[in-house]
PDB file of N, CA and C in Angstrom:
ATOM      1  N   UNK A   1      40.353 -38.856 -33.549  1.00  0.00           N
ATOM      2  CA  UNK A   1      40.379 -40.083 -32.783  1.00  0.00           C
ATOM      3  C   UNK A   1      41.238 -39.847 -31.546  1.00  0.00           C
ATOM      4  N   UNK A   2      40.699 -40.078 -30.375  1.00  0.00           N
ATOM      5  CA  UNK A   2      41.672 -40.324 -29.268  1.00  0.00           C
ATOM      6  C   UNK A   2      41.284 -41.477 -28.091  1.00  0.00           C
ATOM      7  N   UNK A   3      42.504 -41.744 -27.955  1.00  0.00           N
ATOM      8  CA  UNK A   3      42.063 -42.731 -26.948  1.00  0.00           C
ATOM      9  C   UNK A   3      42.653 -42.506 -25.039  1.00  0.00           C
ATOM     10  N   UNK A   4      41.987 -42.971 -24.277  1.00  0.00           N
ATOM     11  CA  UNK A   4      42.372 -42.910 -22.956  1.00  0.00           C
ATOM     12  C   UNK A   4      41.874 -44.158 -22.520  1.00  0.00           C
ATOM     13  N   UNK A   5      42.770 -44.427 -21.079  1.00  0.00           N
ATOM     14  CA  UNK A   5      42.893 -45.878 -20.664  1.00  0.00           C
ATOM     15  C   UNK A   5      41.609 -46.397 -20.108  1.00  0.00           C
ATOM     16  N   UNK A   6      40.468 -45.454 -19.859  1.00  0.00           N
ATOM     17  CA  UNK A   6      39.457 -46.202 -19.637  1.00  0.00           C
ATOM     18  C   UNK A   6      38.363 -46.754 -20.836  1.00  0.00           C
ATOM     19  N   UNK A   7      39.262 -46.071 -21.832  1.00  0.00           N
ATOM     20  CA  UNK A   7      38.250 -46.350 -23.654  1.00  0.00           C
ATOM     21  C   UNK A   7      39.067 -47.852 -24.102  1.00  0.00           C
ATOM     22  N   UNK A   8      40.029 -47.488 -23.724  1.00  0.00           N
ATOM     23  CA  UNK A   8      40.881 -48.657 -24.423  1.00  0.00           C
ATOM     24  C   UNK A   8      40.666 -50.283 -23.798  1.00  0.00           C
ATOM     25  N   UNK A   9      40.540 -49.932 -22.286  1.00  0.00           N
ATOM     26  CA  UNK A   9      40.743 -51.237 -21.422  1.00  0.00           C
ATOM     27  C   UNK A   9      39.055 -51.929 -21.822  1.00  0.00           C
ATOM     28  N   UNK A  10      38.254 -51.263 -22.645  1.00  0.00           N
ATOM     29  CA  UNK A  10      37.116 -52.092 -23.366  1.00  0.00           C
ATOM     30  C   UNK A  10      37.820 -53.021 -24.367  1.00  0.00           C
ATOM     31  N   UNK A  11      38.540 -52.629 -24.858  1.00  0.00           N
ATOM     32  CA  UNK A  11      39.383 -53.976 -25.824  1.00  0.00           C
ATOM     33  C   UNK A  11      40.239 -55.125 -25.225  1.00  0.00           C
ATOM     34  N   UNK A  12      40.392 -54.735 -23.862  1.00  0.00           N
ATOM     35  CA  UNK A  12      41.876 -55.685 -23.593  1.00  0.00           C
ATOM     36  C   UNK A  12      41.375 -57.106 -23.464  1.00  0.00           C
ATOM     37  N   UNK A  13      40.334 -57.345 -23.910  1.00  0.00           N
ATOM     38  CA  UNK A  13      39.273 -59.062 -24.206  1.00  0.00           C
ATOM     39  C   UNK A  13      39.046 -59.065 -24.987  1.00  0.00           C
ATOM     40  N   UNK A  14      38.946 -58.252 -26.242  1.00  0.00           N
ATOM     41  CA  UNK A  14      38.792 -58.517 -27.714  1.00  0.00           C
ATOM     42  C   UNK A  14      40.152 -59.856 -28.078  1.00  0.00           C
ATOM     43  N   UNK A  15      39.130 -60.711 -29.048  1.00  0.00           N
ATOM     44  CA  UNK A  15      40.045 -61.457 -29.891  1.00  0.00           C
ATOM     45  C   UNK A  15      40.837 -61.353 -30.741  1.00  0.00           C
ATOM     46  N   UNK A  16      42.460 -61.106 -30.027  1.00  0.00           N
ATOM     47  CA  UNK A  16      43.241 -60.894 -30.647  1.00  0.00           C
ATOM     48  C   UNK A  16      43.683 -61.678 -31.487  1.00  0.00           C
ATOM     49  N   UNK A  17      44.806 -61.832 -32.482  1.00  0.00           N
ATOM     50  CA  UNK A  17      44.670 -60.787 -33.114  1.00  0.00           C
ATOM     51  C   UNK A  17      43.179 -60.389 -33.698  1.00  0.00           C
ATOM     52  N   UNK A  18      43.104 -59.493 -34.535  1.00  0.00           N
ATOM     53  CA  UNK A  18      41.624 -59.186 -35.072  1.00  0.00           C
ATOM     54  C   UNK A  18      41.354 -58.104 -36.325  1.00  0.00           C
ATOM     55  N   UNK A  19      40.935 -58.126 -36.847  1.00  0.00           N
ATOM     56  CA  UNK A  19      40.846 -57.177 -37.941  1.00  0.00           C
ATOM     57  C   UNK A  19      39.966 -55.581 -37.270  1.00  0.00           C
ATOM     58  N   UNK A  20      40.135 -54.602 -38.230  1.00  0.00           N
ATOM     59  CA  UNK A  20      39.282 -53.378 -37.762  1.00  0.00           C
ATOM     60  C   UNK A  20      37.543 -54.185 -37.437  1.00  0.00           C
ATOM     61  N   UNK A  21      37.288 -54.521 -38.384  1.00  0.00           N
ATOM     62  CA  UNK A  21      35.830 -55.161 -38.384  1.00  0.00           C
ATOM     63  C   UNK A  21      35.213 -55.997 -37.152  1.00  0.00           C
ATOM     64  N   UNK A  22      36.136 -56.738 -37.001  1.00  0.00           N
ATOM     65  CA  UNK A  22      36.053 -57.596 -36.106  1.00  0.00           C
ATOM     66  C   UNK A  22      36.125 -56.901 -34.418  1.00  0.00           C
ATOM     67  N   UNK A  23      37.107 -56.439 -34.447  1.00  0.00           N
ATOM     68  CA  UNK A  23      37.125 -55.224 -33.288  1.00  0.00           C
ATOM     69  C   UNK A  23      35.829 -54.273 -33.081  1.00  0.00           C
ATOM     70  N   UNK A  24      35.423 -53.885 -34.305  1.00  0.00           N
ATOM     71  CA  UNK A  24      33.866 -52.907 -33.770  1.00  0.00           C
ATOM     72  C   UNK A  24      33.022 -53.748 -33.430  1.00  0.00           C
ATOM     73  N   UNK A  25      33.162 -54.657 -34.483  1.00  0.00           N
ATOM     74  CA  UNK A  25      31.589 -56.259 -33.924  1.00  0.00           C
ATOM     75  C   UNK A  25      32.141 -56.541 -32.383  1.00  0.00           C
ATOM     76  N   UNK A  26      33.765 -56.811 -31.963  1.00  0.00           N
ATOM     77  CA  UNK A  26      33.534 -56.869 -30.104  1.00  0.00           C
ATOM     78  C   UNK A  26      33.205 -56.053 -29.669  1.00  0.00           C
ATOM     79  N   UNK A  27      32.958 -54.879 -30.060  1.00  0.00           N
ATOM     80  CA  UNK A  27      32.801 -53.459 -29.017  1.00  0.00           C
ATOM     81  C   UNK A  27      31.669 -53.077 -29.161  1.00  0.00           C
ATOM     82  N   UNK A  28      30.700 -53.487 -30.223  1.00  0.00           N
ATOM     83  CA  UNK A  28      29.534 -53.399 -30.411  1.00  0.00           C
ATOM     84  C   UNK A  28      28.866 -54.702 -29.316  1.00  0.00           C
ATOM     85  N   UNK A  29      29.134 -55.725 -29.282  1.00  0.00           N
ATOM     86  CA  UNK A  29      28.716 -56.673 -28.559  1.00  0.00           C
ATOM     87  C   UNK A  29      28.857 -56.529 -27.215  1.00  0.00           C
ATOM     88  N   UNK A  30      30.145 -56.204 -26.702  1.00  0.00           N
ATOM     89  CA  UNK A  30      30.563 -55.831 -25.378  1.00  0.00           C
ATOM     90  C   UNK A  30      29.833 -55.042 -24.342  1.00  0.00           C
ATOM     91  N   UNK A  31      29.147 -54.427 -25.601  1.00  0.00           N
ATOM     92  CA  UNK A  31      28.783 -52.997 -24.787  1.00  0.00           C
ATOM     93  C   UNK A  31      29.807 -51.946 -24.510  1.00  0.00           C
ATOM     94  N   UNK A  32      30.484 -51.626 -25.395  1.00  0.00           N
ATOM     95  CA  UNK A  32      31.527 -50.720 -24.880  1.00  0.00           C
ATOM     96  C   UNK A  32      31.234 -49.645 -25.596  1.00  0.00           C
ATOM     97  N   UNK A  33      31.525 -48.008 -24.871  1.00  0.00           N
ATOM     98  CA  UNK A  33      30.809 -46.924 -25.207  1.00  0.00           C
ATOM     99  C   UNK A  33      30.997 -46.256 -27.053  1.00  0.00           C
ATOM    100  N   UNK A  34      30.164 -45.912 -27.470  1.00  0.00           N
ATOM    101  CA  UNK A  34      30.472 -45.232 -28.308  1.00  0.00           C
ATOM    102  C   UNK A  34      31.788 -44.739 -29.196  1.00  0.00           C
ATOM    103  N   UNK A  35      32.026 -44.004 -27.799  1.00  0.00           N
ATOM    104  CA  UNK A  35      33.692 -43.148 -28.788  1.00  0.00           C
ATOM    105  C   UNK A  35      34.515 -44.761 -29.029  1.00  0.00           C
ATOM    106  N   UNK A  36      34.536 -45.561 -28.049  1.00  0.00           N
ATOM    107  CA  UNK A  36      35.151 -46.837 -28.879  1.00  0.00           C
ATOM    108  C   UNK A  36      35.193 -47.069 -30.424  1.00  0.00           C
ATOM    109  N   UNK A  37      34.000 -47.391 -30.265  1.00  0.00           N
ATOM    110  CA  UNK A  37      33.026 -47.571 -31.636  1.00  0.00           C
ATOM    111  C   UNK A  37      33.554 -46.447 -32.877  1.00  0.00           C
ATOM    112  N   UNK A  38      33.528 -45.796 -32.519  1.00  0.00           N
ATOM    113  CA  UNK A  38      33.975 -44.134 -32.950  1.00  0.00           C
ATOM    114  C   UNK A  38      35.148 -44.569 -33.637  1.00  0.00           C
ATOM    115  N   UNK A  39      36.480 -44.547 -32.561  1.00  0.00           N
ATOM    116  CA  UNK A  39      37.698 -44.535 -32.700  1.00  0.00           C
ATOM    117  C   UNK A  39      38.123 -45.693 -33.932  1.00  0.00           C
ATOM    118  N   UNK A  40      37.436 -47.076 -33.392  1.00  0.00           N
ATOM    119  CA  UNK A  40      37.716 -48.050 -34.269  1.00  0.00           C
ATOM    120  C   UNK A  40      37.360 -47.527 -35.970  1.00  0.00           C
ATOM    121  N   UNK A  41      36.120 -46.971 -36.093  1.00  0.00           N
ATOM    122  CA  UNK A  41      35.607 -46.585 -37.110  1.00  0.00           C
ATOM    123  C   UNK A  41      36.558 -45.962 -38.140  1.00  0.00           C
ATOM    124  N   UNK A  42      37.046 -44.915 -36.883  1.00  0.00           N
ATOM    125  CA  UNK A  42      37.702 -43.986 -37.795  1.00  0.00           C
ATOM    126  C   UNK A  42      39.318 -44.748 -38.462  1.00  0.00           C
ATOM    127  N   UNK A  43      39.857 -45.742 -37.664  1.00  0.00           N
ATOM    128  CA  UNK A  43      40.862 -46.062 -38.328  1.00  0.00           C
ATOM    129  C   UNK A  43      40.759 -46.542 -40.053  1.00  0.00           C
ATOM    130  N   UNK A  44      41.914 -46.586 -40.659  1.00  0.00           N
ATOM    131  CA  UNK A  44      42.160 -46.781 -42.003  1.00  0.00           C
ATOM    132  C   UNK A  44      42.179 -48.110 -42.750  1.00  0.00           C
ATOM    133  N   UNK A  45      43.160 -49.006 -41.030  1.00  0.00           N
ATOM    134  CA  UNK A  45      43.390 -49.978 -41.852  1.00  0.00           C
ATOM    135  C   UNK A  45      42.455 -51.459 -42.281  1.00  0.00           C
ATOM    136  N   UNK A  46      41.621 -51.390 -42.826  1.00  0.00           N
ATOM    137  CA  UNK A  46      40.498 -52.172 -43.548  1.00  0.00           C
ATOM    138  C   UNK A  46      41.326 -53.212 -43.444  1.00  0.00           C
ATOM    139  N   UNK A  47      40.803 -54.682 -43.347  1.00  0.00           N
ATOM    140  CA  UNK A  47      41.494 -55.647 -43.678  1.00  0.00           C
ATOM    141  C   UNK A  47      42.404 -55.926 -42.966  1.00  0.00           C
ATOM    142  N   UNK A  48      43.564 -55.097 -42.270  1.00  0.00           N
ATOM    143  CA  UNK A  48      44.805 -55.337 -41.583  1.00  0.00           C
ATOM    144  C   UNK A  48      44.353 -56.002 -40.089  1.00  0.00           C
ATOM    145  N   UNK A  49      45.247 -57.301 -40.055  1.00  0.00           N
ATOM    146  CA  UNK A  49      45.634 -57.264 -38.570  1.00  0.00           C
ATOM    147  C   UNK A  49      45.738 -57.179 -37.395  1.00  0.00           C
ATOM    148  N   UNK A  50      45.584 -56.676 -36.396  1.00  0.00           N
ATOM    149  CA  UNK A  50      46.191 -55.933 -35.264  1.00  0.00           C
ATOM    150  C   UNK A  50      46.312 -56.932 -34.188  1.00  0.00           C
ATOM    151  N   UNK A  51      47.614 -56.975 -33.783  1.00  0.00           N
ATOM    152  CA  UNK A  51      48.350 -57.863 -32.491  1.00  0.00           C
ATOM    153  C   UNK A  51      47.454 -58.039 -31.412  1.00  0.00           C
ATOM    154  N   UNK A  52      47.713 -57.041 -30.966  1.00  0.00           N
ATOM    155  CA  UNK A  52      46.741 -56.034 -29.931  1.00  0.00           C
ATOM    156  C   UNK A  52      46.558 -54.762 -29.647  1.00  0.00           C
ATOM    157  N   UNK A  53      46.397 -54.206 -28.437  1.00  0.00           N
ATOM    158  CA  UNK A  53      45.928 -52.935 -28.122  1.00  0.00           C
ATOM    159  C   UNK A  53      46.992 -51.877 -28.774  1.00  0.00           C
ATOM    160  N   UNK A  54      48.318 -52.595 -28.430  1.00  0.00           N
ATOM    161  CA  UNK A  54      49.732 -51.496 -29.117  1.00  0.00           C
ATOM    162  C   UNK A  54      49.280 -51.066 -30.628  1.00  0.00           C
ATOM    163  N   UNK A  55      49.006 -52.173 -30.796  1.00  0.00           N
ATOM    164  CA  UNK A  55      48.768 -51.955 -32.737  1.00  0.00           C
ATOM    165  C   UNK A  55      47.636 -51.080 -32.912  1.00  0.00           C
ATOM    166  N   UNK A  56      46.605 -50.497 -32.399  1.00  0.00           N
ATOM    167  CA  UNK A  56      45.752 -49.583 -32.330  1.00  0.00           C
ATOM    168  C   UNK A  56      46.054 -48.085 -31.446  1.00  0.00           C
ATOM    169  N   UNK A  57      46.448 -47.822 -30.668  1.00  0.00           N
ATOM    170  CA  UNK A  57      46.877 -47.246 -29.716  1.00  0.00           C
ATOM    171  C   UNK A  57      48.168 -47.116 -29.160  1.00  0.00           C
ATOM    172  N   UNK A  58      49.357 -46.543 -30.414  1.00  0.00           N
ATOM    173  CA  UNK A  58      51.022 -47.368 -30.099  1.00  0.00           C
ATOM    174  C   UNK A  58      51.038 -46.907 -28.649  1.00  0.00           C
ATOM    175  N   UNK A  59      50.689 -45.700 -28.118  1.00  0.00           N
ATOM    176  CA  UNK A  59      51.307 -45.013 -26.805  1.00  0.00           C
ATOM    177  C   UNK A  59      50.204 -45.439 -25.855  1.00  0.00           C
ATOM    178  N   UNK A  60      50.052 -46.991 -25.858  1.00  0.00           N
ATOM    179  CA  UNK A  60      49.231 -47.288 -24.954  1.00  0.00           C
ATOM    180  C   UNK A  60      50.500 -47.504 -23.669  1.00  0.00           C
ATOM    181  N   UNK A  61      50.002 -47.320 -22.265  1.00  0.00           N
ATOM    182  CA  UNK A  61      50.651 -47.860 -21.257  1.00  0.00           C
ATOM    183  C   UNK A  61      50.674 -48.999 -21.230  1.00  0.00           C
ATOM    184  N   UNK A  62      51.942 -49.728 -20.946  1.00  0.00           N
ATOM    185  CA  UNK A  62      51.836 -51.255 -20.455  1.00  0.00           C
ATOM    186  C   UNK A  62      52.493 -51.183 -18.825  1.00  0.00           C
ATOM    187  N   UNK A  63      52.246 -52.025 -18.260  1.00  0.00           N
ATOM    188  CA  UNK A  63      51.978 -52.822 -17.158  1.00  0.00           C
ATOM    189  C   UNK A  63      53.762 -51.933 -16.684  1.00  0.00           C
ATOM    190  N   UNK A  64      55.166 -51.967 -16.777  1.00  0.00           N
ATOM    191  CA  UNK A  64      55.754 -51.469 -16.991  1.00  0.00           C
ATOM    192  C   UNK A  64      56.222 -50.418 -16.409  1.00  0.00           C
ATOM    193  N   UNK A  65      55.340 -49.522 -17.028  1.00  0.00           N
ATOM    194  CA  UNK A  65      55.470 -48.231 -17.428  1.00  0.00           C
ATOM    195  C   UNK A  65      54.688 -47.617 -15.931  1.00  0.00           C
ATOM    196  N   UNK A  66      54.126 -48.763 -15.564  1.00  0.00           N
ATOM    197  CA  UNK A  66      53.448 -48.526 -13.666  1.00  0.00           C
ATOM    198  C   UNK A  66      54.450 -48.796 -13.046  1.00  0.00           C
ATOM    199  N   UNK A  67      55.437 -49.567 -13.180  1.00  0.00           N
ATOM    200  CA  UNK A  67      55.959 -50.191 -12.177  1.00  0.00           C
ATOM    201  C   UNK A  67      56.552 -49.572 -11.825  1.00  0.00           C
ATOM    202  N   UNK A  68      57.551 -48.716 -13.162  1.00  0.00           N
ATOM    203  CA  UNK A  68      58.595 -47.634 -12.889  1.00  0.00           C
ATOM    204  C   UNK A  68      58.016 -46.943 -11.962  1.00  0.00           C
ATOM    205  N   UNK A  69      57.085 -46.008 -12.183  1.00  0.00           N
ATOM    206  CA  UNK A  69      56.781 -44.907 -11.930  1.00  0.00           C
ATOM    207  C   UNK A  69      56.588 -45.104 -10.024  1.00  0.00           C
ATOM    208  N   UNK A  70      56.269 -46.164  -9.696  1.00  0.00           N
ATOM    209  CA  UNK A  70      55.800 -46.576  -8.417  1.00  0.00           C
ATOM    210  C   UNK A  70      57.285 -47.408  -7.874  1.00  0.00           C
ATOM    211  N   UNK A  71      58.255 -47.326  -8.696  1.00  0.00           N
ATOM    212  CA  UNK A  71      59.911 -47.302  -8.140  1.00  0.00           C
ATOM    213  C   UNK A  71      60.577 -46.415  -7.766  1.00  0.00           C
ATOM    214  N   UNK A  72      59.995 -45.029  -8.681  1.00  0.00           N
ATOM    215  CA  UNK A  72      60.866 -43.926  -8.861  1.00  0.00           C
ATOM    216  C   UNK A  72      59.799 -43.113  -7.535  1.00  0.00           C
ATOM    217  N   UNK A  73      58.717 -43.451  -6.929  1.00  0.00           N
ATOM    218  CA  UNK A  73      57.812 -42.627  -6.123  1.00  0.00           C
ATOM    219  C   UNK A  73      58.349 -43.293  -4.485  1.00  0.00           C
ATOM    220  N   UNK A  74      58.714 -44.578  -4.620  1.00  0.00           N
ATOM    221  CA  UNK A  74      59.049 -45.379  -3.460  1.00  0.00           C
ATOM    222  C   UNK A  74      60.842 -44.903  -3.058  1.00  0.00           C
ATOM    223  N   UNK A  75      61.167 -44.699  -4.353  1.00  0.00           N
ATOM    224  CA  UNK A  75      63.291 -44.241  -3.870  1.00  0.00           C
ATOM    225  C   UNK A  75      63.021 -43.146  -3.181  1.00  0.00           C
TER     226      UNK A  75
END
């Protein structure tokens, strides 16, 4: 399973919170590619939860993690 920010940002409109199930039925509906589909598949947790994107993807970038980087490019 891997994810990158253009696989992931297919979820960032899924109904959070949401179960694994529920997450493939948005990504199946969405139209969002395959390895999505894939990735969700392959997770474990049946039944569980998930907040959002963090809870699937902990080392997702947040919003943040730009800003710095475009602080530390501007000093």
């Amino acid at each position: 399973m891997y994810w990158t920010l253009e696989l992931a940002h297919h979820l960032e409109d899924a109904p959070w919170p949401a179960t694994r199930d529920e997450l493939i039925d948005f990504a199946i509906r969405s139209g969002a590619p395959l390895e999505v589909i894939e990735n969700l598949q392959e997770m474990e947790e049946e039944g569980e939860m998930f907040e959002g994107i963090e809870d699937v993807w902990p080392d997702y970038p947040r919003r943040d993690d730009f800003l710095l980087m475009k602080t530390n490019i501007d000093a």
